[in-house]
Protein backbone atom coordinates (compact mmCIF):
# COMPACT_ATOMS: atom_id res chain seq x y z
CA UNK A 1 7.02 -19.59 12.04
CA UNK A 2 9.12 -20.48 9.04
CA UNK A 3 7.35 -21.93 5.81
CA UNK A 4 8.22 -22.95 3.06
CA UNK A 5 11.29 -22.46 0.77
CA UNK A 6 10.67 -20.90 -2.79
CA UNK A 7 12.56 -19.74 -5.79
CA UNK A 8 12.30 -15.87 -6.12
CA UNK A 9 13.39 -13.65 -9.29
CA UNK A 10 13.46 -10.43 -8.84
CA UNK A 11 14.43 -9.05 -12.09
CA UNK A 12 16.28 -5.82 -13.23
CA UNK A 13 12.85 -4.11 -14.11
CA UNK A 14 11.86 -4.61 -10.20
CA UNK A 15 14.88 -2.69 -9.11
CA UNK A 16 14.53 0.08 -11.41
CA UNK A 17 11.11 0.41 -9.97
CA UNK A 18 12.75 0.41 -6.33
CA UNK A 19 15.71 2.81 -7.41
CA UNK A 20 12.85 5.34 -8.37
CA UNK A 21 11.06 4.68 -5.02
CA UNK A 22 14.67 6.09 -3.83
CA UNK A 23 14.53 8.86 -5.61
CA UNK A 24 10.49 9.74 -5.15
CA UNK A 25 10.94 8.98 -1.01
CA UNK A 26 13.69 11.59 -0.98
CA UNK A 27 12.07 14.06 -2.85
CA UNK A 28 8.92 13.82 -1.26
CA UNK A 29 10.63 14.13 2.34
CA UNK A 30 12.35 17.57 0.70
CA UNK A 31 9.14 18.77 0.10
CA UNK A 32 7.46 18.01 3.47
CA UNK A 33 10.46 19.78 4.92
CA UNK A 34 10.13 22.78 2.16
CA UNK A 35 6.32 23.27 2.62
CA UNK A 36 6.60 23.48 6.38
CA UNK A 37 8.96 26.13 5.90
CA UNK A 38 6.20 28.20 3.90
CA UNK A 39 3.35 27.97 6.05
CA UNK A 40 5.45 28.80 9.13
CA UNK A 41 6.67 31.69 7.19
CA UNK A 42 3.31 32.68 6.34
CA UNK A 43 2.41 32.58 9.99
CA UNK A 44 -0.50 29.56 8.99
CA UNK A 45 0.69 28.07 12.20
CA UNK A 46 -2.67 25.55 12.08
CA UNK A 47 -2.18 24.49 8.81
CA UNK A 48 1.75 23.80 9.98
CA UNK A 49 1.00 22.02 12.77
CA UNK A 50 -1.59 19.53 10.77
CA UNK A 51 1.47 18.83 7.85
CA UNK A 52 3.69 17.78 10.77
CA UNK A 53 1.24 15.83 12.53
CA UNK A 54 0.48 14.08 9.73
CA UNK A 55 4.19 13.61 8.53
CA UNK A 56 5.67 12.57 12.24
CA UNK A 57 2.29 10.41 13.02
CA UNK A 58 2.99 8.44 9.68
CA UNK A 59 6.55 8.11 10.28
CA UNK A 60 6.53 7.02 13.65
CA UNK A 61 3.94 4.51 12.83
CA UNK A 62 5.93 2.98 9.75
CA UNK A 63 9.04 2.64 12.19
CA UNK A 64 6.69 0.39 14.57
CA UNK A 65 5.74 -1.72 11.95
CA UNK A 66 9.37 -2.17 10.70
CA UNK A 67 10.62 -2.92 13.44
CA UNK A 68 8.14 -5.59 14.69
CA UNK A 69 8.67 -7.04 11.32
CA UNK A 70 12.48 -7.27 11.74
CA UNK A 71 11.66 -8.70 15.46
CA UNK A 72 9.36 -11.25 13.67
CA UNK A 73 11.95 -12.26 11.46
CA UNK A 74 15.46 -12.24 13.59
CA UNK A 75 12.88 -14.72 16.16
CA UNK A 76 11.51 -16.71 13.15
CA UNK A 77 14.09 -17.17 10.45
CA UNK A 78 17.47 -15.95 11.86
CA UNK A 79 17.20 -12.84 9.60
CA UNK A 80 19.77 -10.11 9.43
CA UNK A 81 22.65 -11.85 7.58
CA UNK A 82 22.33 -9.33 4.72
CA UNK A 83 21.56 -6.11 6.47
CA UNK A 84 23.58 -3.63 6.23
CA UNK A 85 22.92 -2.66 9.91
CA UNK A 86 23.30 -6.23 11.59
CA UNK A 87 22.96 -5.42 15.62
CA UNK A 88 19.66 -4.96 17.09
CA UNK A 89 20.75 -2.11 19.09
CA UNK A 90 21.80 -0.56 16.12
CA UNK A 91 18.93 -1.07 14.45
CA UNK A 92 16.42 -0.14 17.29
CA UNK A 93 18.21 2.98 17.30
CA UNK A 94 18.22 3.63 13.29
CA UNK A 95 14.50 3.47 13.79
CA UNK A 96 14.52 5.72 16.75
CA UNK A 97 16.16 8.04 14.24
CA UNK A 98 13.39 7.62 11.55
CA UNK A 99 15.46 5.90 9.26
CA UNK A 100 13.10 2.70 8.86
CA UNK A 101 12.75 3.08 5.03
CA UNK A 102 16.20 4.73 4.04
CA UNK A 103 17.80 1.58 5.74
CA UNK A 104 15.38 -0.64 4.10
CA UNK A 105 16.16 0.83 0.62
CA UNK A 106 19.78 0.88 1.32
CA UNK A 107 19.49 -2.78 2.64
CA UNK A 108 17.55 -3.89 -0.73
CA UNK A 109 20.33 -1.70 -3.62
CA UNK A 110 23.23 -3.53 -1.90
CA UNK A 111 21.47 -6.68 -2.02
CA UNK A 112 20.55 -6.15 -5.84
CA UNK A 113 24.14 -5.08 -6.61
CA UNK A 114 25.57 -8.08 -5.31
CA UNK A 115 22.83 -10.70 -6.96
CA UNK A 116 23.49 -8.76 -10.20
CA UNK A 117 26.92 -9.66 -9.40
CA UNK A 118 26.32 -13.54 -8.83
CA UNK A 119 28.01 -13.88 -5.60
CA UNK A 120 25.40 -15.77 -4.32
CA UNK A 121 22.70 -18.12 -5.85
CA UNK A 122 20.03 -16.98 -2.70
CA UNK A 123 20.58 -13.13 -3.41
CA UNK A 124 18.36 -12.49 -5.77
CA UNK A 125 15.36 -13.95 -3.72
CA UNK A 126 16.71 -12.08 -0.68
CA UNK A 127 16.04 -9.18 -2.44
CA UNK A 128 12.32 -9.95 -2.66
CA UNK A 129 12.40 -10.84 0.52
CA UNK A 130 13.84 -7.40 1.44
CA UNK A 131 11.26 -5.40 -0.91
CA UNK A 132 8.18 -7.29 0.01
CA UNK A 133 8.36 -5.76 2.94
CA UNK A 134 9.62 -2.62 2.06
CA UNK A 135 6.87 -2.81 -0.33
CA UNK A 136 4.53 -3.04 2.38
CA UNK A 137 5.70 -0.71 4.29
CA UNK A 138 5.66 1.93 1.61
CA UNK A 139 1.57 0.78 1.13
CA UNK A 140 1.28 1.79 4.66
CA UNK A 141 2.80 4.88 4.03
CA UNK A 142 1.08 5.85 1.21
CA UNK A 143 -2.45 5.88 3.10
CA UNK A 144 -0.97 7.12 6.57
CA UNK A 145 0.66 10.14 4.73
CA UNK A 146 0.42 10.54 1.19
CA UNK A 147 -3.39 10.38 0.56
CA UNK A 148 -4.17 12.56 4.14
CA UNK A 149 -1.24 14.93 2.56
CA UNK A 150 -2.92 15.33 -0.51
CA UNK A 151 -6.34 16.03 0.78
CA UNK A 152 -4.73 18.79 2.36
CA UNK A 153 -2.31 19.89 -0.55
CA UNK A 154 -6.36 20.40 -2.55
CA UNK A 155 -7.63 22.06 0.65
CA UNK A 156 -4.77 24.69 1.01
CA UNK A 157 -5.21 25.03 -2.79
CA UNK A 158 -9.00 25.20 -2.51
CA UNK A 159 -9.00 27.82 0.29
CA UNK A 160 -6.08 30.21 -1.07
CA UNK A 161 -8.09 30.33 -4.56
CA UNK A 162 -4.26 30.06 -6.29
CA UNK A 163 -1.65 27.57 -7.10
CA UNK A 164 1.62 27.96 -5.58
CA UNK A 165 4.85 26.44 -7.28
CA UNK A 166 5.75 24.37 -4.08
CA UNK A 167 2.07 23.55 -2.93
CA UNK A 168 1.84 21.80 -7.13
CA UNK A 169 5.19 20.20 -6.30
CA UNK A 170 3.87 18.98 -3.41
CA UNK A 171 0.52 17.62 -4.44
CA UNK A 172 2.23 15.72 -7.74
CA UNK A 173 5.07 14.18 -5.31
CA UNK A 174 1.90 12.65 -3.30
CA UNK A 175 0.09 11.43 -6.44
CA UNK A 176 3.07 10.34 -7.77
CA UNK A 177 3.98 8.79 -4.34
CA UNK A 178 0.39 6.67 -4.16
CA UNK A 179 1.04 5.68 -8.06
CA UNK A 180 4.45 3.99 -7.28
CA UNK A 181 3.10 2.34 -4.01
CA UNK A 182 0.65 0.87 -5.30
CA UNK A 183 2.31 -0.42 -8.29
CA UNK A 184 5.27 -1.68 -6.39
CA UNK A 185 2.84 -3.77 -4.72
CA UNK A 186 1.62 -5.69 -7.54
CA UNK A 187 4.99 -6.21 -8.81
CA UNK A 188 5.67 -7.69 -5.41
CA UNK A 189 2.86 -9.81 -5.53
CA UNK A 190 4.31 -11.37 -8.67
CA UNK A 191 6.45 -13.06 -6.90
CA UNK A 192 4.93 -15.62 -5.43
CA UNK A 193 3.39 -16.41 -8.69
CA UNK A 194 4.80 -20.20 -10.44
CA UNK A 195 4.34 -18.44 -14.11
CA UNK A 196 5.58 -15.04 -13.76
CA UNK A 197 3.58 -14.09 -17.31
CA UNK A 198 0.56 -14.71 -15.75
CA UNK A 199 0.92 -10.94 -14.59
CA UNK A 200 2.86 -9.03 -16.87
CA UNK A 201 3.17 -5.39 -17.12
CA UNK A 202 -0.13 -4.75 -19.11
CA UNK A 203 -1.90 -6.41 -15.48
CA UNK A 204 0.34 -4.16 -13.87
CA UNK A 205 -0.75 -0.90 -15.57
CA UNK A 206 -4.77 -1.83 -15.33
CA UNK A 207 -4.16 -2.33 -11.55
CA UNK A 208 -2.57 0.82 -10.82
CA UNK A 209 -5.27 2.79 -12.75
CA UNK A 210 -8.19 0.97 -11.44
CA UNK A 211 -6.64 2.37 -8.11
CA UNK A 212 -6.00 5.68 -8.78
CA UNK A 213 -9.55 5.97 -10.55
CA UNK A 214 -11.28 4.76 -7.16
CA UNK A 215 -8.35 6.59 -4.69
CA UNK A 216 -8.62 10.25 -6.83
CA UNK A 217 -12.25 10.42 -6.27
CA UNK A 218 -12.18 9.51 -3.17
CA UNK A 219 -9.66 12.48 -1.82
CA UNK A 220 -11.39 14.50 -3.88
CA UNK A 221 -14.69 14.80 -1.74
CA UNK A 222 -12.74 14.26 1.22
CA UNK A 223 -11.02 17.62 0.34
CA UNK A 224 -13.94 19.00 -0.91
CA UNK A 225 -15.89 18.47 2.14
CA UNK A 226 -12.84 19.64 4.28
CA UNK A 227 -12.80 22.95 2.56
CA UNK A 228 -17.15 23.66 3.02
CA UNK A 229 -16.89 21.94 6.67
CA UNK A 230 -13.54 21.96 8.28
CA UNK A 231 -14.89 21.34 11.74
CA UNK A 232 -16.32 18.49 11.08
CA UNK A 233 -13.84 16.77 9.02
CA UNK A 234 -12.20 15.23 11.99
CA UNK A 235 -15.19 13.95 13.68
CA UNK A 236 -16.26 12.53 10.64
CA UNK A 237 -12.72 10.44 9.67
CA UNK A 238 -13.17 9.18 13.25
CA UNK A 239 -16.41 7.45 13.02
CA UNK A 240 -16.04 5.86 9.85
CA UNK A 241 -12.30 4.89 10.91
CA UNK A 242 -13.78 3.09 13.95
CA UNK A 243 -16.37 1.40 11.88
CA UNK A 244 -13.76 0.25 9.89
CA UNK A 245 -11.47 -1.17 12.34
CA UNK A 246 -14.53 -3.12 13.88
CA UNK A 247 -14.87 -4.53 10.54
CA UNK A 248 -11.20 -5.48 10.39
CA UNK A 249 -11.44 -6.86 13.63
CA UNK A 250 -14.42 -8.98 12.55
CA UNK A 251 -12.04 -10.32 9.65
CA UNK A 252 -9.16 -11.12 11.74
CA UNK A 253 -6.76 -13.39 10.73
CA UNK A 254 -3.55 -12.91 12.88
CA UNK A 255 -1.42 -11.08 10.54
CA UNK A 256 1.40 -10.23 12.93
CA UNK A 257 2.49 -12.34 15.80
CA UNK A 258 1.24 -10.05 18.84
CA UNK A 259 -1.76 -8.94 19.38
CA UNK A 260 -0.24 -5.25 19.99
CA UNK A 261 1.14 -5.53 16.43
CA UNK A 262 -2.22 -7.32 15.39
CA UNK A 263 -4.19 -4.32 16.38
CA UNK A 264 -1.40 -1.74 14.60
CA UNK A 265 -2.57 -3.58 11.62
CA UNK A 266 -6.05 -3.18 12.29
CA UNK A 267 -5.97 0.32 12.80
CA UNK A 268 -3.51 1.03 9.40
CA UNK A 269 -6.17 -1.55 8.05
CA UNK A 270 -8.45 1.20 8.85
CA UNK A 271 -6.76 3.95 7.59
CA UNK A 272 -6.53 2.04 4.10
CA UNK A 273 -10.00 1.75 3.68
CA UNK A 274 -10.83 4.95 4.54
CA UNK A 275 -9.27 5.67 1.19
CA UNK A 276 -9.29 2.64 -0.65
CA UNK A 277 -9.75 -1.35 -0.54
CA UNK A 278 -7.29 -3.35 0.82
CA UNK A 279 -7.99 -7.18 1.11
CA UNK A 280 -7.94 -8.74 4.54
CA UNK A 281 -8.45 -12.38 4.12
CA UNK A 282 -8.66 -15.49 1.67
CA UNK A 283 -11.83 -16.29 0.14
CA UNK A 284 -14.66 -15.10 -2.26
CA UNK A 285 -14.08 -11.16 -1.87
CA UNK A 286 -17.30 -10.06 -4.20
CA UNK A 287 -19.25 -8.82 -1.33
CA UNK A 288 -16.55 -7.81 0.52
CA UNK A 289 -16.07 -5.40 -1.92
CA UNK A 290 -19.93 -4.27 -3.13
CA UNK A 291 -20.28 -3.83 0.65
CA UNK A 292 -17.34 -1.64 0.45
CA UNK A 293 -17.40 0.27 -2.44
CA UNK A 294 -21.64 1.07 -1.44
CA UNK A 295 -19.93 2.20 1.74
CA UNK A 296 -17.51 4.34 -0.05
CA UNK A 297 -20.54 5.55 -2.94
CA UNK A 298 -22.99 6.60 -0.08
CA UNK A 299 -19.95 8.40 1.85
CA UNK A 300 -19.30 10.51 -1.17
CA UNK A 301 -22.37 11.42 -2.01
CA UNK A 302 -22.54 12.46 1.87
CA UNK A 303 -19.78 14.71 2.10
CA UNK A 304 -20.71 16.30 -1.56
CA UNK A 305 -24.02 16.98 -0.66
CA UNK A 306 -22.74 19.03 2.51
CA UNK A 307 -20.33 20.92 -0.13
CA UNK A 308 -22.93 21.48 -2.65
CA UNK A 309 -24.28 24.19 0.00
CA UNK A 310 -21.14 25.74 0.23
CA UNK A 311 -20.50 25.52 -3.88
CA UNK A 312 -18.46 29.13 -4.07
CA UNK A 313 -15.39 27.49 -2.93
CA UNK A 314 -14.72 26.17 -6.35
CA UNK A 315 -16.08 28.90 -8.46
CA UNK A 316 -12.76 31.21 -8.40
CA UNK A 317 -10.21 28.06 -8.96
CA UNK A 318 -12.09 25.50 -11.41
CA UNK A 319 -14.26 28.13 -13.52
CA UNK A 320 -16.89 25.41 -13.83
CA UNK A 321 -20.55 24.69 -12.62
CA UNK A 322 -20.20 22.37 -9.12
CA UNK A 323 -22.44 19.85 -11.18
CA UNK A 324 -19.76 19.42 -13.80
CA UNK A 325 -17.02 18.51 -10.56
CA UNK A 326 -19.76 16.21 -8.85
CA UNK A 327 -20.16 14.44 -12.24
CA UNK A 328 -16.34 14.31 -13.21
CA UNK A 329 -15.58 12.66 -9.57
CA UNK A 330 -18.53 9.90 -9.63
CA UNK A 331 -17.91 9.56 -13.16
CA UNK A 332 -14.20 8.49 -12.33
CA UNK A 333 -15.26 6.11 -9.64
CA UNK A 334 -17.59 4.17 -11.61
CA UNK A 335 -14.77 4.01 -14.43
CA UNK A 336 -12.38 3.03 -11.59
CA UNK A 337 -15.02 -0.08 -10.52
CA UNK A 338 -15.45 -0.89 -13.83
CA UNK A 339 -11.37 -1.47 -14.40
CA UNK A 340 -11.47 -3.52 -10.87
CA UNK A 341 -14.26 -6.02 -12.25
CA UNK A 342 -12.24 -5.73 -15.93
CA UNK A 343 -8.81 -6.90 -14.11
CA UNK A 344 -9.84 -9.34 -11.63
CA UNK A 345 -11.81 -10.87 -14.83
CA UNK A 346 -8.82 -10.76 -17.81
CA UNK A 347 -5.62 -10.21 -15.65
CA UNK A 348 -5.82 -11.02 -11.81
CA UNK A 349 -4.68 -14.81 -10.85
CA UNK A 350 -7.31 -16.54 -8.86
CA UNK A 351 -6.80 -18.80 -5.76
CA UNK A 352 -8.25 -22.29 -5.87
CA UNK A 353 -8.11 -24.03 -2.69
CA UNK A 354 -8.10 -28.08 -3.82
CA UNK A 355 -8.14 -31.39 -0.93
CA UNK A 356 -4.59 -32.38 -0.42
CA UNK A 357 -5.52 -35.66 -1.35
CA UNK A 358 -7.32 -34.84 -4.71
CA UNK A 359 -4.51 -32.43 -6.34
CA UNK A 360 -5.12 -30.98 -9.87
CA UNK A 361 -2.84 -29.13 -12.29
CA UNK A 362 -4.31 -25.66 -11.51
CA UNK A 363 -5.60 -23.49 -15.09
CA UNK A 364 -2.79 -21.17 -16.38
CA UNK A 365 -4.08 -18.34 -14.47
CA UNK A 366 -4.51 -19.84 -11.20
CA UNK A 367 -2.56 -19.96 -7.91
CA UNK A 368 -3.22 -22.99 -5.86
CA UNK A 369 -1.07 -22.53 -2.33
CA UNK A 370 -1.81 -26.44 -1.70
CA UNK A 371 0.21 -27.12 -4.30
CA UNK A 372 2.65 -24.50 -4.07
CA UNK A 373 3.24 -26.07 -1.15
CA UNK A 374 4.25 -29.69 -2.77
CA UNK A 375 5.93 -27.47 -5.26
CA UNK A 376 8.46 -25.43 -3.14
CA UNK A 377 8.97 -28.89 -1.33
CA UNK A 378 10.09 -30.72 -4.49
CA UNK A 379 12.11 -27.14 -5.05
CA UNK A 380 13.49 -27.55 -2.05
CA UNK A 381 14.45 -31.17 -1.76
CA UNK A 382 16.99 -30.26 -5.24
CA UNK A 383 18.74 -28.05 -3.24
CA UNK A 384 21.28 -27.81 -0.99
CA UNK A 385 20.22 -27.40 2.80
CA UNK A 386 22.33 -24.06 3.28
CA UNK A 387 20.66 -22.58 0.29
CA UNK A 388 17.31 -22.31 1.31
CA UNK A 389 15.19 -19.25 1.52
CA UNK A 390 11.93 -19.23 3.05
CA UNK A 391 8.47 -17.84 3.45
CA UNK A 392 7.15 -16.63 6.35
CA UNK A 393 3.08 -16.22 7.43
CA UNK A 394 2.86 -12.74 6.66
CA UNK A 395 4.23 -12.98 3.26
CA UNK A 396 2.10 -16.42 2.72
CA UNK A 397 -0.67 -14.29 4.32
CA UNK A 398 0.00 -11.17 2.13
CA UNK A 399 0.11 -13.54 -1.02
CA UNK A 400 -3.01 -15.21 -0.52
CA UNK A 401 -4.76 -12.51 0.51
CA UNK A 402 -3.94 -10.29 -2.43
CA UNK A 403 -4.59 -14.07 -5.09
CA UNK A 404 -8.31 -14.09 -3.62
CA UNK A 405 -10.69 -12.54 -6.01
CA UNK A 406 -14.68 -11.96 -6.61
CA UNK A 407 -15.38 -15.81 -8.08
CA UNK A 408 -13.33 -17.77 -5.40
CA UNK A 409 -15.14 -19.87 -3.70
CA UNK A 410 -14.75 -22.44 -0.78
């Protein structure tokens, strides 16, 4: 369904940010391939088999969901004019190949290049366009292989009682690799935003440590828990992954255009939270999230409690009492909540939802879609016909989504 034209910058601070996505999606590939290499050398054929699992699972998942978003937008909006790989043979069988995300990157640096250029006036918002979803995508990845990759990067740490030169590599490229994602988000976000100040770089910084306050933690006593109970790990990701989906499924919204895709996003949704919070809908998110994070609180204190028993796995590594680690990791989550509530109060846009009949100028750090809407019209009706670029539901979705905050209200 198209929506909506709009007038996208995406400036050169963006594409740095993207460039070094490049560069941290490569290395972090080498190192997949570089760790496997070890463990299969070392004859951990288990421990192996779990890194590719993990590593094919992930990819094969992201190259479903790019896909169905090309589909979505070669049906919707005629998309493909600046892809690099046009056909959608060729295309199906770049993804068949695994090369989702190098094409998307690929697709976004020659866009850049050329809007840097000023051969075309619609370039520039092409290229958000092109790394909205790429941003998205990466999200995805982050929680379907980064975070499960680092709870096993601690484990293998844990259990050999030593740090290995490639296992640290490894570990930092995920951090690192959650970091970017997440930030590249919120600069995406940003775009759909009328005042672009209203989230500079300081709003950027306090939402990407807010996150990795609340996602460290978390992988933390996953790990933990993995290394006193590695049986049970598994069953235990199941259940509350199931839980979760129900509860995504109870929120649903029809984010893609097919209900297989729908439920792709329901289980990813899953995955997400099973880490961290991801917003599902529009509207007042306050108990969204203390229903959430109490989730998340009692989980922890679950799965630390069944470590506690087993507390000699981190005597050799840490050299410090397991009180002093249970303290450090609840200590960072509550400093990690109490950034959330400190952004979404100082630095996080909210959405105000006014009759279409009754319009008001929205406060400076407000987002009113309504009124974006008679915005990008009057945007629109200055412009030539040919030289409109347009929103589609899942980025309107995405936008509104991410703009709903604790005090919004209906």
């Amino acid at each position: 369904m198209v929506e909506d034209s709009f007038p996208f910058v995406y400036p050169l601070p963006d594409f740095l940010l993207t460039l070094l996505g490049l560069v941290l999606f490569v290395v972090d590939v080498a190192l997949d391939i570089r760790l496997v290499e070890d463990l299969y050398s070392e004859g951990a054929y288990l421990k192996t088999g779990i890194l590719l699992f993990i590593f094919l699972a992930s990819t094969v998942i992201i190259q479903l969901f790019s896909g169905l978003l090309y589909y979505y937008d070669w049906k919707n909006r005629n998309a493909g004019r600046e892809l690099l790989i046009r056909g959608k043979w060729s295309l199906t069988a770049a993804h068949l190949a695994l090369l989702a995300v190098p094409l998307r990157y690929a697709n976004i640096l020659k866009i850049s290049i050329k809007s840097f250029h000023g051969e075309n006036s619609l370039l520039e918002g092409e290229a958000v366009y092109q790394n909205h979803d790429l941003s998205l995508l990466r999200l995805f990845e982050t929680f379907l292989e980064s975070a499960p990759q680092l709870v096993f990067m601690i484990f293998i740490i844990i259990q050999k009682k030593q740090v290995d030169f490639i296992t640290s590599l490894k570990t930092a490229g995920s951090v690192a690799s959650i970091a970017l994602s997440v930030a590249m988000y919120h600069r995406c976000m940003r775009s759909f935003l009328p005042e672009k100040s209203n989230q500079g770089y300081v709003s950027s910084l306090v939402y990407f440590l807010w996150n990795l306050l609340l996602i460290g933690p978390r992988v933390f006593a996953v790990a933990l828990f993995t290394c006193a109970n590695p049986c049970y790990i598994a069953g235990h990701y199941l259940i509350l992954w199931a839980v979760l989906v129900f509860w995504a499924w109870r929120q649903d919204k029809d984010f893609m255009d097919n209900l297989v895709g729908e439920w792709l996003y329901r289980c990813t949704v899953g995955q997400i939270w099973y880490f961290s919070w991801f917003n599902l809908t529009v509207g007042s998110t306050l108990w969204r999230g203390i229903i959430y994070h109490s989730i998340m609180l009692v989980d922890m204190g679950i799965l630390l409690g069944f470590w506690w028993h087993q507390q000699e796995y981190l005597e050799d590594i840490f050299k410090v009492e397991p009180y002093v680690i249970l303290g450090i990791i609840f200590s960072l989550y509550i400093l990690g909540l109490v950034l959330k509530v400190l952004y979404y109060r100082c630095f996080h846009p909210k959405v105000t939802e006014l009759p279409p009949e009754e319009p008001e100028v929205p406060l400076r750090d407000e987002v009113d879609f309504h009124l974006l809407d008679v915005a990008q019209a009057a945007e629109a009706a200055e412009r030539p016909k040919q030289e409109k670029l347009v929103i589609n539901k899942r980025m309107r979705n995405l936008a509104a989504n991410f703009y709903s905050s604790p005090a919004t209200t209906h």
